[in-house]
C-alpha atoms as a PDB file:
ATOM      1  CA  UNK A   1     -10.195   1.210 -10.375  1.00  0.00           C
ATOM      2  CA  UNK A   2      -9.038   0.985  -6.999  1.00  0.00           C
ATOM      3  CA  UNK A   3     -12.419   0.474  -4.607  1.00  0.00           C
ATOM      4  CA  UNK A   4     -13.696  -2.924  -4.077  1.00  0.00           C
ATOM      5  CA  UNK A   5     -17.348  -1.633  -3.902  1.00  0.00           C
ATOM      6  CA  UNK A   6     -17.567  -0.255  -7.432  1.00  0.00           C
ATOM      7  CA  UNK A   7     -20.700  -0.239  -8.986  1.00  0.00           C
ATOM      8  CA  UNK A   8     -22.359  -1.807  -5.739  1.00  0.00           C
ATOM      9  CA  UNK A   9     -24.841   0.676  -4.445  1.00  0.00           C
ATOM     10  CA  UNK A  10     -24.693   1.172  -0.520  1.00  0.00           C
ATOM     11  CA  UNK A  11     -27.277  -1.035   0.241  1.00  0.00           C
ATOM     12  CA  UNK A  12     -26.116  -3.898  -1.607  1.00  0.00           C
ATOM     13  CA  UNK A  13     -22.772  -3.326   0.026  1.00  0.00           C
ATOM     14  CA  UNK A  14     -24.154  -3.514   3.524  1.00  0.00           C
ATOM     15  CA  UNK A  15     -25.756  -6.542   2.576  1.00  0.00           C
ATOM     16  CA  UNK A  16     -22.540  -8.122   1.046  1.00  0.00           C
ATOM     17  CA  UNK A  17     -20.915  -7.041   4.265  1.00  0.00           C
ATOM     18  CA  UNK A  18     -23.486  -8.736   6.455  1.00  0.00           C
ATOM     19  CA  UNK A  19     -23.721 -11.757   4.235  1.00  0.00           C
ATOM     20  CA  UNK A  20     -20.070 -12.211   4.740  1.00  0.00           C
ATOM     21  CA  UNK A  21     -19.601 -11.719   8.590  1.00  0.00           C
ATOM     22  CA  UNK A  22     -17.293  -8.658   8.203  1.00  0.00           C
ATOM     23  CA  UNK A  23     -16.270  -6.861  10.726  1.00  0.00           C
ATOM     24  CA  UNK A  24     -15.418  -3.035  10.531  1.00  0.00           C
ATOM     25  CA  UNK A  25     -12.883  -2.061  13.635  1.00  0.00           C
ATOM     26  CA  UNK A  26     -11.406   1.035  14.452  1.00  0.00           C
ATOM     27  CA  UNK A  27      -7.584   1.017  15.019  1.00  0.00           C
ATOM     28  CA  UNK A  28      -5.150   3.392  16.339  1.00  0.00           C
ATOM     29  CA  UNK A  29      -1.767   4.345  15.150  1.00  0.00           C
ATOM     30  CA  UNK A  30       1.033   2.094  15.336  1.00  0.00           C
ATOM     31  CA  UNK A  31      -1.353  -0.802  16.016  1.00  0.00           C
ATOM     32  CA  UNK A  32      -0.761  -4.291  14.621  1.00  0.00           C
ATOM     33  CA  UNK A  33      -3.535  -5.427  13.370  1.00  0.00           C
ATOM     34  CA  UNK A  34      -2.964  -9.060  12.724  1.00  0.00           C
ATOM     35  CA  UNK A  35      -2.098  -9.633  16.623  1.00  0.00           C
ATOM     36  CA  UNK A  36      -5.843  -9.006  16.823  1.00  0.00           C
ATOM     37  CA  UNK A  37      -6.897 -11.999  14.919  1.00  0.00           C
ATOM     38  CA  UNK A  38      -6.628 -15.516  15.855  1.00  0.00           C
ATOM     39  CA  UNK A  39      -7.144 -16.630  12.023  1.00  0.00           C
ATOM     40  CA  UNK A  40      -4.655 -15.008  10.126  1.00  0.00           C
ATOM     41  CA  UNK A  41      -6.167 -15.739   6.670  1.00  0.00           C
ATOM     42  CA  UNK A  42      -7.961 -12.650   6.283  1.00  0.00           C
ATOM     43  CA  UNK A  43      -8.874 -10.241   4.242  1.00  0.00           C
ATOM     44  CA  UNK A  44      -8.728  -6.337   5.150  1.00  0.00           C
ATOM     45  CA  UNK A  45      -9.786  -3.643   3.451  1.00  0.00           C
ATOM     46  CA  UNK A  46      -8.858  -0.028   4.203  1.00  0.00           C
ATOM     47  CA  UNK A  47     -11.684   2.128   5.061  1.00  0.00           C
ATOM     48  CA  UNK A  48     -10.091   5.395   6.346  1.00  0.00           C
ATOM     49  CA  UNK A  49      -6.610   6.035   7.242  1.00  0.00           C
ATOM     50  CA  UNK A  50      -3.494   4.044   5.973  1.00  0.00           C
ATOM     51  CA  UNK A  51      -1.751   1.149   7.071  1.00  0.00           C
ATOM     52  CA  UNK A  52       1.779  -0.155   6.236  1.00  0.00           C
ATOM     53  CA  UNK A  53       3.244  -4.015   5.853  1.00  0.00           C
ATOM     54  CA  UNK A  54       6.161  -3.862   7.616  1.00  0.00           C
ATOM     55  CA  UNK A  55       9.364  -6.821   6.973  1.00  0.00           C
ATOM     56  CA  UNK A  56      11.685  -6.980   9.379  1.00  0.00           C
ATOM     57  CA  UNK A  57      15.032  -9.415   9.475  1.00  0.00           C
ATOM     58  CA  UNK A  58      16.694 -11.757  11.818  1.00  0.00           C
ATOM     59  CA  UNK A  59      19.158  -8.418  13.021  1.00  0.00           C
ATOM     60  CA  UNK A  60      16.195  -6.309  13.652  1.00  0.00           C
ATOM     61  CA  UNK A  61      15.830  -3.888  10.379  1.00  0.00           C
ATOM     62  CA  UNK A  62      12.370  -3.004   9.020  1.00  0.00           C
ATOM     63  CA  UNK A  63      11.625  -2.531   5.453  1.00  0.00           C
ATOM     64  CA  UNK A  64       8.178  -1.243   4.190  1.00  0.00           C
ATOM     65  CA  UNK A  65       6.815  -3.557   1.945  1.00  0.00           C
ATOM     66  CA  UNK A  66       3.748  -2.078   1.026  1.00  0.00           C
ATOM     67  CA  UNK A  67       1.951   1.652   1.931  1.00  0.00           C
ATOM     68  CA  UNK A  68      -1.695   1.187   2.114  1.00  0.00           C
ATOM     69  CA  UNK A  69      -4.361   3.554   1.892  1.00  0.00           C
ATOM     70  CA  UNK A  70      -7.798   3.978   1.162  1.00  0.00           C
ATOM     71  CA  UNK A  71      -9.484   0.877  -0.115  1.00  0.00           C
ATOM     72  CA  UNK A  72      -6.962  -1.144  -0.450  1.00  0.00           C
ATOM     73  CA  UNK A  73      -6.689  -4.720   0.390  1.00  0.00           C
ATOM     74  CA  UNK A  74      -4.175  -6.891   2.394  1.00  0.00           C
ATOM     75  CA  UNK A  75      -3.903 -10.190   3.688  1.00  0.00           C
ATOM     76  CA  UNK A  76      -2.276 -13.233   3.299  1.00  0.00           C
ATOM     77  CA  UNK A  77      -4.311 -13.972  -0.287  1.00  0.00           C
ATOM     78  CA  UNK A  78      -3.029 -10.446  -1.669  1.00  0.00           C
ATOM     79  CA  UNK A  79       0.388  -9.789  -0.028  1.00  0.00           C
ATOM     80  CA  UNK A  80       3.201 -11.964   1.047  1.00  0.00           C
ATOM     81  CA  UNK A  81       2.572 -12.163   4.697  1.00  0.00           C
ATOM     82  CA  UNK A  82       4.672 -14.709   7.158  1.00  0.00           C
ATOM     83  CA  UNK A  83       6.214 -14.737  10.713  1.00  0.00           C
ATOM     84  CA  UNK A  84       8.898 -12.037   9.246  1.00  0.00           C
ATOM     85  CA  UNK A  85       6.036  -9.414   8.771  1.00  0.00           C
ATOM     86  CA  UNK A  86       3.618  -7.556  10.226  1.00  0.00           C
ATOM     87  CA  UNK A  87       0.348  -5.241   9.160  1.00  0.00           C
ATOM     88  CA  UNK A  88       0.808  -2.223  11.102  1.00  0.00           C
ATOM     89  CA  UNK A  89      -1.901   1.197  11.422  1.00  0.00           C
ATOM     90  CA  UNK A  90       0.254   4.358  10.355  1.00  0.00           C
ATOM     91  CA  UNK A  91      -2.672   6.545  11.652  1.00  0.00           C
ATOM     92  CA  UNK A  92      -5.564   6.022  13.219  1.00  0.00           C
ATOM     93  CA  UNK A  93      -7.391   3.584  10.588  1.00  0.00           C
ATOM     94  CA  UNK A  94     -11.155   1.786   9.557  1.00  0.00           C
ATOM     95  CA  UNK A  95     -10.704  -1.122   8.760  1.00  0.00           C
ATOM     96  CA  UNK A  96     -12.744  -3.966   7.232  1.00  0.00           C
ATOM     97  CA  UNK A  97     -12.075  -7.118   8.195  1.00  0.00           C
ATOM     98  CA  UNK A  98     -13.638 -10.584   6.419  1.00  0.00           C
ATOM     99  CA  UNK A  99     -12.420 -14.169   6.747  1.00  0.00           C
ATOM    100  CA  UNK A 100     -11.380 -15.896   3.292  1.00  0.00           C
ATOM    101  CA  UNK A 101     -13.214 -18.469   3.142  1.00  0.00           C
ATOM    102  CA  UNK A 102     -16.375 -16.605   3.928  1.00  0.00           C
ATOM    103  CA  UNK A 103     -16.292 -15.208   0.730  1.00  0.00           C
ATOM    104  CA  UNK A 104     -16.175 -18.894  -1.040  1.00  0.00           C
ATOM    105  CA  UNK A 105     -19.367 -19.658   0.758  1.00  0.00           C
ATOM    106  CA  UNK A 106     -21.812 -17.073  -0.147  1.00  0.00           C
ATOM    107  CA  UNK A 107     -24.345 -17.471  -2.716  1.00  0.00           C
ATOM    108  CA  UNK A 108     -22.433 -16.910  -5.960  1.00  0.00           C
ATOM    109  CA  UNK A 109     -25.206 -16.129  -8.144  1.00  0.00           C
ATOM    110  CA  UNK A 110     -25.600 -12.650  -6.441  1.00  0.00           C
ATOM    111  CA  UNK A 111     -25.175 -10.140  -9.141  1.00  0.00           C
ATOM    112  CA  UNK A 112     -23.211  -7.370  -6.452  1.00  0.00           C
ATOM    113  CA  UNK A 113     -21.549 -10.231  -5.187  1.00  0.00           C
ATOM    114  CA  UNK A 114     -20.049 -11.095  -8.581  1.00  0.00           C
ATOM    115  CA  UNK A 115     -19.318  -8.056  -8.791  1.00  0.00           C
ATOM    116  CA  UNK A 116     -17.516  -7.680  -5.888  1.00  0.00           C
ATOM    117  CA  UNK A 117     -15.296 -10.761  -7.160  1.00  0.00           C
ATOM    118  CA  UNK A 118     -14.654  -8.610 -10.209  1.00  0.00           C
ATOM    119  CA  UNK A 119     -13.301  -6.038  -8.099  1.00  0.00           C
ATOM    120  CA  UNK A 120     -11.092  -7.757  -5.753  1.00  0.00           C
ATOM    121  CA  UNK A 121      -9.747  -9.377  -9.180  1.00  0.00           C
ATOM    122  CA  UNK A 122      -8.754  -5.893 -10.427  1.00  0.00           C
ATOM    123  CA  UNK A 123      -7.486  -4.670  -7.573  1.00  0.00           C
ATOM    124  CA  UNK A 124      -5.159  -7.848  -6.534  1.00  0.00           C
ATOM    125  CA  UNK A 125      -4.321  -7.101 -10.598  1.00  0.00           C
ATOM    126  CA  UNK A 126      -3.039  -3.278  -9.728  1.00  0.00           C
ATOM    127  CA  UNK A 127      -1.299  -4.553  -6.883  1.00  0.00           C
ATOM    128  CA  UNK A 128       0.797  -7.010  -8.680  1.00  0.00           C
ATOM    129  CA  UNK A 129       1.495  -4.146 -11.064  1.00  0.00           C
ATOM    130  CA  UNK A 130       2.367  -1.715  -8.082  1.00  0.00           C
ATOM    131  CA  UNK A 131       4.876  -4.696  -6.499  1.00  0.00           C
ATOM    132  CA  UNK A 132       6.594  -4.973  -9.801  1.00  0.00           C
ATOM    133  CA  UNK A 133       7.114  -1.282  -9.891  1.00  0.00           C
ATOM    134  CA  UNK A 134       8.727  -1.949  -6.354  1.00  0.00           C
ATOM    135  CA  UNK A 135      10.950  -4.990  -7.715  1.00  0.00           C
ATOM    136  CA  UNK A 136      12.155  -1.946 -10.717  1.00  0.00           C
ATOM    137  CA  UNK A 137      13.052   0.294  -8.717  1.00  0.00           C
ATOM    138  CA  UNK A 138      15.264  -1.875  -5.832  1.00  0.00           C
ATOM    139  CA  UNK A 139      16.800  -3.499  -8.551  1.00  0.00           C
ATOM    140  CA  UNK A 140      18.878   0.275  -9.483  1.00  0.00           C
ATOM    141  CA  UNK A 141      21.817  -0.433  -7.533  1.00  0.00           C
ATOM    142  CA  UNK A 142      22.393   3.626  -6.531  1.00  0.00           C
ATOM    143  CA  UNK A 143      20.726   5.442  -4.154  1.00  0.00           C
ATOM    144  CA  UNK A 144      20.497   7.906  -6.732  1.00  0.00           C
ATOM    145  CA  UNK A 145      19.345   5.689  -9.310  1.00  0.00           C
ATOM    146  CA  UNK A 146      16.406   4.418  -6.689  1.00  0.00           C
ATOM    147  CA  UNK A 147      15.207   7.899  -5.550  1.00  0.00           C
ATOM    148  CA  UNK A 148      15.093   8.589  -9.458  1.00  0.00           C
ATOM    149  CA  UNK A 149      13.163   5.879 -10.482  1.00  0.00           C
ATOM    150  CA  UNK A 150      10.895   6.396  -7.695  1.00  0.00           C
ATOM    151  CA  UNK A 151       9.975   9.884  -8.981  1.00  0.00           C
ATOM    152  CA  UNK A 152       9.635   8.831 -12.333  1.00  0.00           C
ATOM    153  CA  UNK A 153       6.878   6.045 -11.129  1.00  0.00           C
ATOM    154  CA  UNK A 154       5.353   8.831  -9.247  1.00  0.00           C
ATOM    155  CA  UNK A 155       5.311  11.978 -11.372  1.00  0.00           C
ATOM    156  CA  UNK A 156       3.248   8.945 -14.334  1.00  0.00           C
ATOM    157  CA  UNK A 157       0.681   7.804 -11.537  1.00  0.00           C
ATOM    158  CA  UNK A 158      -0.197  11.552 -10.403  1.00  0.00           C
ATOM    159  CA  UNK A 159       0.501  13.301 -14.003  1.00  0.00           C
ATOM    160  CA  UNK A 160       2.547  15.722 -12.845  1.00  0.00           C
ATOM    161  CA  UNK A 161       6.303  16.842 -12.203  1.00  0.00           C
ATOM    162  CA  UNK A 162       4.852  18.336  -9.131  1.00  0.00           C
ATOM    163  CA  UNK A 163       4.827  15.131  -6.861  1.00  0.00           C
ATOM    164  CA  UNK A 164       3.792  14.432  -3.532  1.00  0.00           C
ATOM    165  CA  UNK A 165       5.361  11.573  -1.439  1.00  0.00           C
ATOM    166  CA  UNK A 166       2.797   9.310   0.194  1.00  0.00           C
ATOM    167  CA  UNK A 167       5.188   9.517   3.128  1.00  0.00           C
ATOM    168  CA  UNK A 168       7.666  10.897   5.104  1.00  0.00           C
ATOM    169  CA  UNK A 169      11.656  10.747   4.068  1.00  0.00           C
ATOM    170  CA  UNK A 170      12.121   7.896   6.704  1.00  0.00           C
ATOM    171  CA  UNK A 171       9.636   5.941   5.460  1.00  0.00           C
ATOM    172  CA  UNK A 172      11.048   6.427   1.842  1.00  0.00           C
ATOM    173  CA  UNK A 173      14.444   5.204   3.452  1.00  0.00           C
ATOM    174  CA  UNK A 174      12.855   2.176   4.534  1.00  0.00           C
ATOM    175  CA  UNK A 175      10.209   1.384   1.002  1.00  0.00           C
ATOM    176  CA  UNK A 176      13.798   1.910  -1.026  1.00  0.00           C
ATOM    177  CA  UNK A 177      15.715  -0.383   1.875  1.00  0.00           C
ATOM    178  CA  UNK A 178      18.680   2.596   2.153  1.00  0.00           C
ATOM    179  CA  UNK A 179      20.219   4.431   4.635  1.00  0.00           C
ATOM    180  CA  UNK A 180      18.410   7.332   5.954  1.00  0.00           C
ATOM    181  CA  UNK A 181      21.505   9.877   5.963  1.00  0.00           C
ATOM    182  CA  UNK A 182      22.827   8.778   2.888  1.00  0.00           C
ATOM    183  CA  UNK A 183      19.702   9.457   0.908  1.00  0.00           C
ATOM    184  CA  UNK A 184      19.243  12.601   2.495  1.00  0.00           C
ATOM    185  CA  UNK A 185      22.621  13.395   1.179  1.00  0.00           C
ATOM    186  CA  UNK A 186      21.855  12.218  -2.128  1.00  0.00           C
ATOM    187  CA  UNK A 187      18.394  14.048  -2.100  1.00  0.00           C
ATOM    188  CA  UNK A 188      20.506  17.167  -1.494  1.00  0.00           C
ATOM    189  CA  UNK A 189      23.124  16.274  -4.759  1.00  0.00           C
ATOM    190  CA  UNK A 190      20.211  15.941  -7.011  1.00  0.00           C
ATOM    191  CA  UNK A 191      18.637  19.243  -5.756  1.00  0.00           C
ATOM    192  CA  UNK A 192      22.502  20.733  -5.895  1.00  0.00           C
ATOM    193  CA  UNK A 193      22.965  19.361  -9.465  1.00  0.00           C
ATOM    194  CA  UNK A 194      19.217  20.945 -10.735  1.00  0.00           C
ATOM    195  CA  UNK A 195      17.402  17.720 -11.027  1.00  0.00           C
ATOM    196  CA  UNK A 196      14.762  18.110  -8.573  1.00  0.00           C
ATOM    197  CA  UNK A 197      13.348  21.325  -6.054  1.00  0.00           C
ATOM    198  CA  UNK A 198      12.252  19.932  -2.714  1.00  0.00           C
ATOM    199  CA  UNK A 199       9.765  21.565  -0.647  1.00  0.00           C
ATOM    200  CA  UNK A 200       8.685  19.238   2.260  1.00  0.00           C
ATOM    201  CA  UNK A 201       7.214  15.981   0.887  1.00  0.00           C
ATOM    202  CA  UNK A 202       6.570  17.873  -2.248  1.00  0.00           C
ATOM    203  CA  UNK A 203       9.236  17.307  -5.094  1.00  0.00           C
ATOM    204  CA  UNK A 204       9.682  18.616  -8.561  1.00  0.00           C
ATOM    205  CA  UNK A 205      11.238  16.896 -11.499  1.00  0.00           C
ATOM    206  CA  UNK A 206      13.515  19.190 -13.660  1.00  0.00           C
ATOM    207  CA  UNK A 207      14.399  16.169 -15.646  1.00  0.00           C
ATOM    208  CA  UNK A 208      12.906  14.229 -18.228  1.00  0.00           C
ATOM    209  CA  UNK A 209      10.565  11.987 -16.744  1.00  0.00           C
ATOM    210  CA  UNK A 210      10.193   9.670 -19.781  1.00  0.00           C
END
């Protein structure tokens, strides 16, 4: 479960929405969204579009963190936000946008508003789950090793050996923290050596995926 309005009918949601003082904004691409905000303790929640959480260092490199898309939730409750990163629109993007501590005032005894809790719970839950995926795979210490693991997580969360990147080989680069040109390189090897067929962002696993 992945949508923080299961099992809350459309009404109820726009009344949970107005009870907590949300806010549902329309960004552009390549917008950061937490310059908008003079509180930073927010919560966001993906409506349309995607957005990324971007790192970057003291020398000026940029790591994705996290790719967000459709219902998904960030802020500085659910992901590891400080002066070091940034929430940034990778397409034009909905968002919802509700201060924390809103949600600690409303009326608690409001059945879709429990439920809403429950949701948020499961979905922070996945999210944990999804980061320590992340932490497995930048632990490989080969390129190789990475992209493989990567496809492996994949190819279980779609069900297939047929898998489709969530985004483009320069953003994989940058969620596996590698060169550009020397994954590309060792994209090419593993097609070479008959472990994968690329086609675009689609790839296919000719190996074991177990």
């Amino acid at each position: 479960m992945n949508n923080p309005f299961f099992n809350i009918s459309d009404k109820n949601k726009d009344k949970l929405l107005k009870n907590l003082e949300a806010n549902t904004i329309n960004f552009k691409k390549n917008i950061s969204i937490l310059s908008n905000f003079k509180n930073e303790n927010i919560i966001g929640i993906v409506v349309n579009g995607s957005v990324q959480i971007i790192r970057t260092d003291y020398n000026g490199n940029k790591n994705i963190i996290e790719e967000l898309q459709k219902n998904s939730l960030f802020g500085t409750v659910f992901s590891h936000i400080n002066d070091e990163y940034d929430i940034v629109t990778k397409e034009d993007s909905q968002i919802i946008i509700i201060e924390y501590d809103r949600i600690f005032e409303f009326d608690s005894t409001n059945p879709y508003y429990n439920q809403f809790i429950k949701n948020l719970l499961q979905i922070t839950t996945n999210q944990i789950h999804n980061n320590n995926q992340r932490i497995q795979i930048l632990t490989k210490k080969s390129i190789r090793n990475k992209l493989l693991e990567y496809f492996k997580i994949v190819s279980k969360k779609q069900g297939s050996r047929n898998i489709y990147l969530p985004f483009n080989f320069s953003d994989l680069a940058d969620y596996l923290a590698v060169d550009r040109s020397a994954m590309s390189r060792e994209l090419k090897n593993l097609k070479d050596e008959g472990f994968i067929e690329v086609k675009g962002k689609k790839i296919t696993l000719l190996f074991s995926n177990q």
